[in-house]
C-alpha atoms as a PDB file:
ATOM      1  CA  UNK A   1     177.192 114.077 115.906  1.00  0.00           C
ATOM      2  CA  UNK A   2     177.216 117.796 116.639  1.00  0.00           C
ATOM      3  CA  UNK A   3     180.739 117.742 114.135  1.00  0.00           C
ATOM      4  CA  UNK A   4     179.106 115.764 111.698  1.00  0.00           C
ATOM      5  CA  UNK A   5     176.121 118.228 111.480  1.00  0.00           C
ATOM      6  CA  UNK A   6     178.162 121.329 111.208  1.00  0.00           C
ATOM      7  CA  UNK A   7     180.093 120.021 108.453  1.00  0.00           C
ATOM      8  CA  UNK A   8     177.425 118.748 106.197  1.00  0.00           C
ATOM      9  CA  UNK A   9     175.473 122.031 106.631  1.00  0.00           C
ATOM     10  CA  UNK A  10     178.774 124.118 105.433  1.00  0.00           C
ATOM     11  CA  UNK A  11     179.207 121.493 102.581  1.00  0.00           C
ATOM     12  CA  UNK A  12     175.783 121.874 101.673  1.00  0.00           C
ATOM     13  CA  UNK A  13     176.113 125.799 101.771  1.00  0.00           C
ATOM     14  CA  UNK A  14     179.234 125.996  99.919  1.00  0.00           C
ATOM     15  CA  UNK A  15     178.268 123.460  97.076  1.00  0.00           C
ATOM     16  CA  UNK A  16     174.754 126.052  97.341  1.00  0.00           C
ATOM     17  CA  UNK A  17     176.787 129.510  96.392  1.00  0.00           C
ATOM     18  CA  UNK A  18     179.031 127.312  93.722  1.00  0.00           C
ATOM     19  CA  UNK A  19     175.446 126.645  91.583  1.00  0.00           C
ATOM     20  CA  UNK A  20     174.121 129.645  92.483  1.00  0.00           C
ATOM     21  CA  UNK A  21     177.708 131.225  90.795  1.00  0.00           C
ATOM     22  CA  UNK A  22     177.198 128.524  87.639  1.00  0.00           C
ATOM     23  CA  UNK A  23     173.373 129.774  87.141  1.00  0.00           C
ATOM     24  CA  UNK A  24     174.117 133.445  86.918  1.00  0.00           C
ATOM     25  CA  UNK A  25     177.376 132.422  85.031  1.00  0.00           C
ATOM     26  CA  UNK A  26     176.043 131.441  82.173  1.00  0.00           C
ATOM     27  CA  UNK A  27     178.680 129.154  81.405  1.00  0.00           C
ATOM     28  CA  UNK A  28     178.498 125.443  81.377  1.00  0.00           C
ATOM     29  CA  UNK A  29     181.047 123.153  83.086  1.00  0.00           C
ATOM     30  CA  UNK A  30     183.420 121.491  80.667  1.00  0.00           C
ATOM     31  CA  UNK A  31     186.450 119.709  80.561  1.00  0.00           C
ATOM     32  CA  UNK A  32     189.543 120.342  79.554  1.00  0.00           C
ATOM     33  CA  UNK A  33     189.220 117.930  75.961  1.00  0.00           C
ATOM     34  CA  UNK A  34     192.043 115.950  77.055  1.00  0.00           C
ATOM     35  CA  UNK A  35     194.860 118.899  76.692  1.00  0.00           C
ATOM     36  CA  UNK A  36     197.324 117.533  79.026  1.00  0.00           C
ATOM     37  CA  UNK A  37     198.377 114.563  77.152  1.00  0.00           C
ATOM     38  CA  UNK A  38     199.955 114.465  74.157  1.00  0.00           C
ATOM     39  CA  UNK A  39     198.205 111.233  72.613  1.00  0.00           C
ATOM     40  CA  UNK A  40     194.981 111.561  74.116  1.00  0.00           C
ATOM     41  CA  UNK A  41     191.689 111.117  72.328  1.00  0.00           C
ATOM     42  CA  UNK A  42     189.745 113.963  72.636  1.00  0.00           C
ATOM     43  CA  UNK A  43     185.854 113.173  73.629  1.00  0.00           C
ATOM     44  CA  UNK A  44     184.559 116.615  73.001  1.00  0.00           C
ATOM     45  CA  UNK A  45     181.117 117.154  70.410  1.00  0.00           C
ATOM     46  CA  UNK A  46     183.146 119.961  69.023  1.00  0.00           C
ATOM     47  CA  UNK A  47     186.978 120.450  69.944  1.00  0.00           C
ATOM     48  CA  UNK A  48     188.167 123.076  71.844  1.00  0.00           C
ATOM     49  CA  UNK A  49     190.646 125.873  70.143  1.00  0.00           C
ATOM     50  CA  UNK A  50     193.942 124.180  72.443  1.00  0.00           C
ATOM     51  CA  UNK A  51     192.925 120.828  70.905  1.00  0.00           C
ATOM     52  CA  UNK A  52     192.021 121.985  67.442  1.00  0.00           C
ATOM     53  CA  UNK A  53     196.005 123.876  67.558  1.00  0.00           C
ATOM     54  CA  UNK A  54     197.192 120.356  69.103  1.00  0.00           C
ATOM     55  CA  UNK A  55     195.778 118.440  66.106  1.00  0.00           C
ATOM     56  CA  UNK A  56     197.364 121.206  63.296  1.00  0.00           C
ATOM     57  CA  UNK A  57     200.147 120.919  64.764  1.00  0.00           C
ATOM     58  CA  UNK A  58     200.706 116.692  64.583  1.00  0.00           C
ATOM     59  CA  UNK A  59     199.024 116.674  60.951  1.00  0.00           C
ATOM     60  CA  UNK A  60     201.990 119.217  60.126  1.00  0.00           C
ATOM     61  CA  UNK A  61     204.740 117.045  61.769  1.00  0.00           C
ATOM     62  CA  UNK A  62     203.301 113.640  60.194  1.00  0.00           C
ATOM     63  CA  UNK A  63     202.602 114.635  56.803  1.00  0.00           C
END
């Protein structure tokens, strides 16, 4: 139990300093919009510059 104890207090203080790091960050959590793949549907509101260069790029190869 003692084990168990331990490691949920050191989870809870590392998961602690990672929001504390986000707050004072600024900067929101996001995804990657699907970059990895090549056929992937991007689920983005807006798409990110790497998609956005991805998308150019097929338009120019298909039309």
């Amino acid at each position: 139990m003692t084990y168990f104890l331990v490691t949920f207090v050191v989870m809870l203080v590392v998961i602690t300093i990672m929001a504390i790091g986000v707050i004072f960050g600024r900067r929101a959590i996001k995804g990657s919009c699907g970059g990895g793949m090549s056929k992937a549907e991007c689920v983005c509101v807006e798409k990110c510059d790497k998609r956005k260069k991805m998308d150019a790029e097929a338009h120019l190869t298909q039309g």
